[in-house]
PDB file of N, CA and C in Angstrom:
ATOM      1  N   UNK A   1      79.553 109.455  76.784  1.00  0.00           N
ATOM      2  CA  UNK A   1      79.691 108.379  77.747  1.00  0.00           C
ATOM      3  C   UNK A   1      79.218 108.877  79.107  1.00  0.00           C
ATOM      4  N   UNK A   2      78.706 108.108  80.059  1.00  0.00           N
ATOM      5  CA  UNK A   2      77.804 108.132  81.016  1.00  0.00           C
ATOM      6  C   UNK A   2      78.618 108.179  82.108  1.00  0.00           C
ATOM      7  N   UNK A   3      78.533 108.335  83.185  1.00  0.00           N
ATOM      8  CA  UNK A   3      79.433 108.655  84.781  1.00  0.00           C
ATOM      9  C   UNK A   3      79.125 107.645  85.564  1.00  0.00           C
ATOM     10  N   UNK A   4      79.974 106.535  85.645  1.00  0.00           N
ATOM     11  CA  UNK A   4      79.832 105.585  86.939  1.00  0.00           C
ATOM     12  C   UNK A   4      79.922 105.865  88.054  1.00  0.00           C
ATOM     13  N   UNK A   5      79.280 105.565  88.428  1.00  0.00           N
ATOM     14  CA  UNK A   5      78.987 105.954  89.932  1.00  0.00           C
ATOM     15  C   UNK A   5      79.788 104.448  91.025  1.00  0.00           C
ATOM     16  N   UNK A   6      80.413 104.931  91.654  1.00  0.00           N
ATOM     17  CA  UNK A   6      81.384 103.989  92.565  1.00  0.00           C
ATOM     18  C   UNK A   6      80.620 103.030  92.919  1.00  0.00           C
ATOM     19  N   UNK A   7      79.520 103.637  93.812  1.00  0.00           N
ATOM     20  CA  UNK A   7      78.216 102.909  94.312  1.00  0.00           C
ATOM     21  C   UNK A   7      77.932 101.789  93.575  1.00  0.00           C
ATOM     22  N   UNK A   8      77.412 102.468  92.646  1.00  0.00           N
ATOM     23  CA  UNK A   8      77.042 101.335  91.607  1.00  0.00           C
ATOM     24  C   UNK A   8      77.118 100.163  91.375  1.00  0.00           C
ATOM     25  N   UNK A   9      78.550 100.367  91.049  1.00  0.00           N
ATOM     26  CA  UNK A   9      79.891  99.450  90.527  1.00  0.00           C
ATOM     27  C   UNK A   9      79.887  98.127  91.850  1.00  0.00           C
ATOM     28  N   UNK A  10      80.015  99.408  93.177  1.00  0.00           N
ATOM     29  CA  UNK A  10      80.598  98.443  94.205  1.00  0.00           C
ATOM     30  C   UNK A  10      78.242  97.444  94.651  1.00  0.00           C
ATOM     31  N   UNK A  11      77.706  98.169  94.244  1.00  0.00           N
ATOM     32  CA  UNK A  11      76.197  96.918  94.553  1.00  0.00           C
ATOM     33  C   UNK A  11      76.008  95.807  93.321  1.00  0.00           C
ATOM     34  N   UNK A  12      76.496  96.139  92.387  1.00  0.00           N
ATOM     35  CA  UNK A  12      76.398  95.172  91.113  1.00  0.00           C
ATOM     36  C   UNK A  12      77.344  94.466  91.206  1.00  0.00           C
ATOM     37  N   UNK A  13      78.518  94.803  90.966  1.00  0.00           N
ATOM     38  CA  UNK A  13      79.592  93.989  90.807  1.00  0.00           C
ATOM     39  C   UNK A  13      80.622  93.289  92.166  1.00  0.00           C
ATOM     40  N   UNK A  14      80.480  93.995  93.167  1.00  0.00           N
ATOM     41  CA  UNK A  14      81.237  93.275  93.671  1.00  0.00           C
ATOM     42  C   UNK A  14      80.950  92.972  95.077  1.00  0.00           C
ATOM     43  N   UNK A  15      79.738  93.790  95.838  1.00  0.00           N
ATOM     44  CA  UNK A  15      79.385  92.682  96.924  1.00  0.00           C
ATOM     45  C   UNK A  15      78.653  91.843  96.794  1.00  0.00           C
ATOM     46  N   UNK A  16      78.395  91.579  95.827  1.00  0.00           N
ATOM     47  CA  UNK A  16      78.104  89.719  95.866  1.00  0.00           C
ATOM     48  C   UNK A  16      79.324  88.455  95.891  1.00  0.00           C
ATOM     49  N   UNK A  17      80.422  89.252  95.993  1.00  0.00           N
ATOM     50  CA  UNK A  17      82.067  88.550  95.593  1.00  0.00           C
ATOM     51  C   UNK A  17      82.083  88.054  96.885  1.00  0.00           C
ATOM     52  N   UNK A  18      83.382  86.624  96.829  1.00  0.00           N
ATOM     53  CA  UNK A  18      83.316  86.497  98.333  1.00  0.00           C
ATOM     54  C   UNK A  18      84.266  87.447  98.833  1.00  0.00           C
ATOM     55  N   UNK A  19      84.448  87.358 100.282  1.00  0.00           N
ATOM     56  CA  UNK A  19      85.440  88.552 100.541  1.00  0.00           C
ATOM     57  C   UNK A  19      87.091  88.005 100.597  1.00  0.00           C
ATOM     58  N   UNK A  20      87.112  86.907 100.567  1.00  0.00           N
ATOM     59  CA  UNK A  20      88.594  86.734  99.655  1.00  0.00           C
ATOM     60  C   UNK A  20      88.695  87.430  98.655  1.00  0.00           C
ATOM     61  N   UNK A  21      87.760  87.513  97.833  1.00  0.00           N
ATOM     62  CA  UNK A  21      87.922  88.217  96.499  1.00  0.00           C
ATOM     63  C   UNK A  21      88.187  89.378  96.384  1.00  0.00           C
ATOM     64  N   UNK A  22      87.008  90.161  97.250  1.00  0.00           N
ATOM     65  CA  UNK A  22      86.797  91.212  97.883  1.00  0.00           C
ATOM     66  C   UNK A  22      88.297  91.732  98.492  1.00  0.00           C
ATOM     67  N   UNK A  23      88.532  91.382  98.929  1.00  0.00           N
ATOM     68  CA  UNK A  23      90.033  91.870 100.034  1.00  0.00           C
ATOM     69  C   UNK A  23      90.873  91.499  98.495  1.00  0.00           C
ATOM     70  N   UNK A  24      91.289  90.990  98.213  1.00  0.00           N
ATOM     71  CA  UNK A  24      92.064  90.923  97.049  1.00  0.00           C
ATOM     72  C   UNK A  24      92.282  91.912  95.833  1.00  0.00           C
ATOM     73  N   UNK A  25      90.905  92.289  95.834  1.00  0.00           N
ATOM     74  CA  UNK A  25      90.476  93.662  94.782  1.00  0.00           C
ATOM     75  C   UNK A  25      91.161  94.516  95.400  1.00  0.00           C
ATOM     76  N   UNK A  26      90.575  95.051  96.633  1.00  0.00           N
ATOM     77  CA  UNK A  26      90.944  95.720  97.683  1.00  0.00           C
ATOM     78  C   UNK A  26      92.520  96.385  97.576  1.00  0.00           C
ATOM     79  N   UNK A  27      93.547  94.760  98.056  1.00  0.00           N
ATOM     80  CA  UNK A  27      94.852  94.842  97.912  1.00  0.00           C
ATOM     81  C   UNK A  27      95.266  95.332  96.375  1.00  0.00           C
ATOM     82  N   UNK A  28      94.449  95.096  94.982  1.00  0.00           N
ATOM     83  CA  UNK A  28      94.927  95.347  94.106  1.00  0.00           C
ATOM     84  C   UNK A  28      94.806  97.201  94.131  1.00  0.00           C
ATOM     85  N   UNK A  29      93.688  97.459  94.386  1.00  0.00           N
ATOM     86  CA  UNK A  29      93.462  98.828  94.078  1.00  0.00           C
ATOM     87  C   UNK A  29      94.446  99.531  94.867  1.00  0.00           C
ATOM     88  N   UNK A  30      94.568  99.365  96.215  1.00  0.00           N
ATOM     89  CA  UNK A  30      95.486  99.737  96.639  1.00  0.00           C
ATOM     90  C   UNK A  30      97.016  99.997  96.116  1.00  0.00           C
ATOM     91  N   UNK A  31      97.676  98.995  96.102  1.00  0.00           N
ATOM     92  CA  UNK A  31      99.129  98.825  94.977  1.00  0.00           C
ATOM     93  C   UNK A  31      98.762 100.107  94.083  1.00  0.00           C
ATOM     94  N   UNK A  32      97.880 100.111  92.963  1.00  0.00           N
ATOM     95  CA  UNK A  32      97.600 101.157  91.999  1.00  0.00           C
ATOM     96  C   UNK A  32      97.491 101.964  92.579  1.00  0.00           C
ATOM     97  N   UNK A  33      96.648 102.330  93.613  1.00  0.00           N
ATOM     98  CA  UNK A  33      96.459 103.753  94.337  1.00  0.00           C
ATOM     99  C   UNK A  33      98.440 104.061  94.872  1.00  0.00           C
ATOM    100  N   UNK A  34      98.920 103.415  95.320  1.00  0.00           N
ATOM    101  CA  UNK A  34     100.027 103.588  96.052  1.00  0.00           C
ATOM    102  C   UNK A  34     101.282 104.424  94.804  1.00  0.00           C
ATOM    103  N   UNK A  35     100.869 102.959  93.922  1.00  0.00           N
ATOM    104  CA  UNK A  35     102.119 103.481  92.798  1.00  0.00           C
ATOM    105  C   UNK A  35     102.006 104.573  92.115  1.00  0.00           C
ATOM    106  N   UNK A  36     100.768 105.036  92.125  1.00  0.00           N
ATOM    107  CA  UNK A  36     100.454 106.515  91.452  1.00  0.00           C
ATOM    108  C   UNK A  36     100.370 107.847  92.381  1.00  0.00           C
ATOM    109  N   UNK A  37     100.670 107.638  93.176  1.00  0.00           N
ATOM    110  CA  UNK A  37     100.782 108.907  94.374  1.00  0.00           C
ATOM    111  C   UNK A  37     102.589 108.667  94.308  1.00  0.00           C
ATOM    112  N   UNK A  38     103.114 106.998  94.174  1.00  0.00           N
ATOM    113  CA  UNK A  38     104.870 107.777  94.757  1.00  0.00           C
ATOM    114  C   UNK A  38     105.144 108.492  93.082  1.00  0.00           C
ATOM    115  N   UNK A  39     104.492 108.114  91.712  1.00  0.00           N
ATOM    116  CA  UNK A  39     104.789 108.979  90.684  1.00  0.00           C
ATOM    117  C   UNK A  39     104.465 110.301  90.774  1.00  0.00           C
ATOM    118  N   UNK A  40     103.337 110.704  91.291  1.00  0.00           N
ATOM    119  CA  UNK A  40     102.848 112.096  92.031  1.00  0.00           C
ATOM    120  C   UNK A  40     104.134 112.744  92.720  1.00  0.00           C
ATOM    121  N   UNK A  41     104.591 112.046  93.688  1.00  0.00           N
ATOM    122  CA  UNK A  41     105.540 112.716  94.472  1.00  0.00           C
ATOM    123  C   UNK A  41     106.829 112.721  93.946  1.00  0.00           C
ATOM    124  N   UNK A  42     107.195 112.367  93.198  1.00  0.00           N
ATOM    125  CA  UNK A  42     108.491 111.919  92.720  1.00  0.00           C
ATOM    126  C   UNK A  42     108.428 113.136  91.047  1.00  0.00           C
ATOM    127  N   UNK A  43     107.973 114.097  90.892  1.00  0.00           N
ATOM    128  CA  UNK A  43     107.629 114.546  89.823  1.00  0.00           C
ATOM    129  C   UNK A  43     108.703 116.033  90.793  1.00  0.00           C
ATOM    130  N   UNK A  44     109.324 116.397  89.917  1.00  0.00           N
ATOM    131  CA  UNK A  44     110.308 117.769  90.011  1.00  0.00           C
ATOM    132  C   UNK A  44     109.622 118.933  90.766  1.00  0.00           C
ATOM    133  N   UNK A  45     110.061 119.277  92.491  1.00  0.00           N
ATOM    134  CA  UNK A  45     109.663 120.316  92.823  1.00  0.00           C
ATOM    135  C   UNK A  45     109.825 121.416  92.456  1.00  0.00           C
ATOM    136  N   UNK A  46     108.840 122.613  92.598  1.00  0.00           N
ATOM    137  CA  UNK A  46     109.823 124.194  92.548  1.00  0.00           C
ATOM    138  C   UNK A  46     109.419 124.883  93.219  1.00  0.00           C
ATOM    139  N   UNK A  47     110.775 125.682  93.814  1.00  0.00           N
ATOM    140  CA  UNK A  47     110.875 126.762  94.393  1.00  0.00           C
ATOM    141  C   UNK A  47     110.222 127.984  94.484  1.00  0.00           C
ATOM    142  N   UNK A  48     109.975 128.800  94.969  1.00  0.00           N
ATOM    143  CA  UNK A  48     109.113 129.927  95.244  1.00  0.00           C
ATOM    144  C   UNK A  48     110.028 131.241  94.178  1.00  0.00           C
ATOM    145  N   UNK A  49     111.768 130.601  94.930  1.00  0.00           N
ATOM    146  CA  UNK A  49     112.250 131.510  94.416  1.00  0.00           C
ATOM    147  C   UNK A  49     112.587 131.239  92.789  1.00  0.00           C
ATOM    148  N   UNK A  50     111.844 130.360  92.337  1.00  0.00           N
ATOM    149  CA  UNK A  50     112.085 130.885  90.478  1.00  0.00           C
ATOM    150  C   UNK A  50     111.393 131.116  89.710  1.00  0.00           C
ATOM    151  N   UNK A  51     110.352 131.858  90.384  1.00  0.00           N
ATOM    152  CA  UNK A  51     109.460 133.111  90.029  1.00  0.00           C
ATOM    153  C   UNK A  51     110.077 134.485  90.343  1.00  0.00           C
ATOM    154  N   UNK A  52     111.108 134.657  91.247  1.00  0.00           N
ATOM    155  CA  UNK A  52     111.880 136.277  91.359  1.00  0.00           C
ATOM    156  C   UNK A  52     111.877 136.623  89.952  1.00  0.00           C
ATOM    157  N   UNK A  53     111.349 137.650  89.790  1.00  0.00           N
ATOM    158  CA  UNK A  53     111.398 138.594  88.411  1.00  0.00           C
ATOM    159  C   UNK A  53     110.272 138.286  87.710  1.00  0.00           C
ATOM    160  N   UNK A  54     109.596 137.093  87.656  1.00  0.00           N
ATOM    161  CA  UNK A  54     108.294 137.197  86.352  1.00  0.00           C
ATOM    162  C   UNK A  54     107.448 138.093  86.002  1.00  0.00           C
ATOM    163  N   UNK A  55     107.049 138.991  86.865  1.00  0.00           N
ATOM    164  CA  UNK A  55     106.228 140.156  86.631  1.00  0.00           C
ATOM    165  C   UNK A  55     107.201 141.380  86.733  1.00  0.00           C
ATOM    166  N   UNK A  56     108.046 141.364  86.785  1.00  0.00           N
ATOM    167  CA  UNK A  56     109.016 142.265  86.405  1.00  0.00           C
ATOM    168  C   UNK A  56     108.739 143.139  84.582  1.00  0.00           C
ATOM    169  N   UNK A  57     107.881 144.594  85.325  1.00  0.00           N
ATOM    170  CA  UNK A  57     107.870 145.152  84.320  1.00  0.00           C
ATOM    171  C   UNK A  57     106.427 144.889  83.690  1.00  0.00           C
ATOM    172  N   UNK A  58     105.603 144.129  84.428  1.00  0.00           N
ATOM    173  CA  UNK A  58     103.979 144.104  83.754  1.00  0.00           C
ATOM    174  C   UNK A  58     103.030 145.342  83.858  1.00  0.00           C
ATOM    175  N   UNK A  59     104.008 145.600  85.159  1.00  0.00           N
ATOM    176  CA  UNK A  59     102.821 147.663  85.180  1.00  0.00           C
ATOM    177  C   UNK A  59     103.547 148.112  84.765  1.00  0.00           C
ATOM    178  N   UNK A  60     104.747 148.450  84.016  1.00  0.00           N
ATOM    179  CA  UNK A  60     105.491 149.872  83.825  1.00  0.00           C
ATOM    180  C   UNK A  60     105.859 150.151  84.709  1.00  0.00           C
ATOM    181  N   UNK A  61     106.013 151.136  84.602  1.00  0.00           N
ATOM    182  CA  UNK A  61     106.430 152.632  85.404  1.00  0.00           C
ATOM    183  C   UNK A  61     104.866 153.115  86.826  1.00  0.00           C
ATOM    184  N   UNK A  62     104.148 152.341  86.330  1.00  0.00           N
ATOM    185  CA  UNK A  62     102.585 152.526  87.187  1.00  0.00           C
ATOM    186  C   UNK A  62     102.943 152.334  88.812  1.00  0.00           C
ATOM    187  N   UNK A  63     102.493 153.126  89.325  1.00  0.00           N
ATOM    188  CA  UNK A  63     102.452 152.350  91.022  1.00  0.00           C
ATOM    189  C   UNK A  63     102.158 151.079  91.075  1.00  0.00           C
ATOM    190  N   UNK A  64     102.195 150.581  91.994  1.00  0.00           N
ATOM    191  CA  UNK A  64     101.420 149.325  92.333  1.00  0.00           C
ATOM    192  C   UNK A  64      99.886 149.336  92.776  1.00  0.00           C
ATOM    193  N   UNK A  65      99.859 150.110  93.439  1.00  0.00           N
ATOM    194  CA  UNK A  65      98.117 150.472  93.728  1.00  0.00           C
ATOM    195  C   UNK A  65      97.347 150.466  92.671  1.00  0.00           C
ATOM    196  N   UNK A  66      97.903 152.015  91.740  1.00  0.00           N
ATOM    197  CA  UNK A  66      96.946 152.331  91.027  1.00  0.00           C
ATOM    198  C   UNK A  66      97.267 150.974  90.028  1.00  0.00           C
ATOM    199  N   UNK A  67      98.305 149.764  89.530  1.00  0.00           N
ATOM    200  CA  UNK A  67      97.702 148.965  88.982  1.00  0.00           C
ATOM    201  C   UNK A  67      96.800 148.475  88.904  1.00  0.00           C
ATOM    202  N   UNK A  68      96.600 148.438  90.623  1.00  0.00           N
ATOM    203  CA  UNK A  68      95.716 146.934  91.229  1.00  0.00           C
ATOM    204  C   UNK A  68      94.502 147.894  91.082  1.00  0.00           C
ATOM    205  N   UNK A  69      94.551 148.842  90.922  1.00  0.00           N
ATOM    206  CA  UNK A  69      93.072 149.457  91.347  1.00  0.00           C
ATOM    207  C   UNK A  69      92.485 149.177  89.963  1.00  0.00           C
ATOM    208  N   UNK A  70      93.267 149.873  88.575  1.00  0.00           N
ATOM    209  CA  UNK A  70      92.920 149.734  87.366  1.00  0.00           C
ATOM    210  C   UNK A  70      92.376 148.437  87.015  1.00  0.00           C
ATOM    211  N   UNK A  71      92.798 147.468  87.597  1.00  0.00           N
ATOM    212  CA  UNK A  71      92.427 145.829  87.051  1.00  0.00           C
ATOM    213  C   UNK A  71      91.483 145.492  87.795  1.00  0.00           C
ATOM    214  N   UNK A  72      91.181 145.910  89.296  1.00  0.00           N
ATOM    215  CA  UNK A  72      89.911 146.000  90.216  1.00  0.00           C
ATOM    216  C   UNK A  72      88.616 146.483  89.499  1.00  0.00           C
ATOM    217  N   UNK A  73      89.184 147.874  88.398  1.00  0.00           N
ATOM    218  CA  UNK A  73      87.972 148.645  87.865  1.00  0.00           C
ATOM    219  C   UNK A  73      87.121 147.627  86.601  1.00  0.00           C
ATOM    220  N   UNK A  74      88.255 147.181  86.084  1.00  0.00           N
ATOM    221  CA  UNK A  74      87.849 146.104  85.224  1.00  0.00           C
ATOM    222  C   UNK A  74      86.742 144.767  85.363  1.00  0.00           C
ATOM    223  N   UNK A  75      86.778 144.171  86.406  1.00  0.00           N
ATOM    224  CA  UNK A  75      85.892 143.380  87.180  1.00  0.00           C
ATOM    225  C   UNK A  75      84.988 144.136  87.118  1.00  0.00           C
ATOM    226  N   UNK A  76      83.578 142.920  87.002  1.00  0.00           N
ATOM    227  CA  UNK A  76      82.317 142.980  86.866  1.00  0.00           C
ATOM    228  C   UNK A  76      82.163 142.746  88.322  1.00  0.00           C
ATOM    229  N   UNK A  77      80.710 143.650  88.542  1.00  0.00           N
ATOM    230  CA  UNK A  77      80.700 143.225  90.060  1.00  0.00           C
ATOM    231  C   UNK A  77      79.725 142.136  90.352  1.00  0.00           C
ATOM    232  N   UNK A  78      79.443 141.465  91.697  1.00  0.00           N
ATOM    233  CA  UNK A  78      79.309 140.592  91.864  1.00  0.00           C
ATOM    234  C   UNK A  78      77.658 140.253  91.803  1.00  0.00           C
ATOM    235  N   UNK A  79      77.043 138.963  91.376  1.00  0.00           N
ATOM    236  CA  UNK A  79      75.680 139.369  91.706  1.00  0.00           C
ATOM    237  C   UNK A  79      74.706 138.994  92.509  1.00  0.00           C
ATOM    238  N   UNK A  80      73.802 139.579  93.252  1.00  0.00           N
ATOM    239  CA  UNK A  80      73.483 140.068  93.966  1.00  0.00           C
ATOM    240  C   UNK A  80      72.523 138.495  94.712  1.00  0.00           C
TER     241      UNK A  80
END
């Protein structure tokens, strides 16, 4: 399936509408745009702190450096 392009949509289909119509669409999309951002926001925050401990124990006993360095060595470098 093919990618509509907004443009498109909005030279074919709907400025030829009158703009009663027009403003009406408008107001509809809106409502939809609205009601799906307060479901967006209304979805269960979280905290920073309930991640304390998740990597607890992913290096061992390793420093922290020489982790980061070991997983640094791993990376491909960048190109050019």
């Amino acid at each position: 399936m093919s990618a509509i392009k907004a443009s498109t949509v909005y030279k074919d289909h709907i400025r030829s509408l009158p703009v009663s119509v027009r403003l009406e669409l408008l107001a509809l999309i809106a409502r939809d745009l609205a009601y799906e951002a307060q479901e967006f926001d209304e979805r269960p925050r979280h905290s920073i702190l309930e991640f304390y401990g998740v990597g607890k124990g992913s290096r061992g006993d390793e420093d922290a450096q020489a982790y980061i360095n070991r997983l640094r060595d791993g990376w491909e470098e960048p190109s050019p």
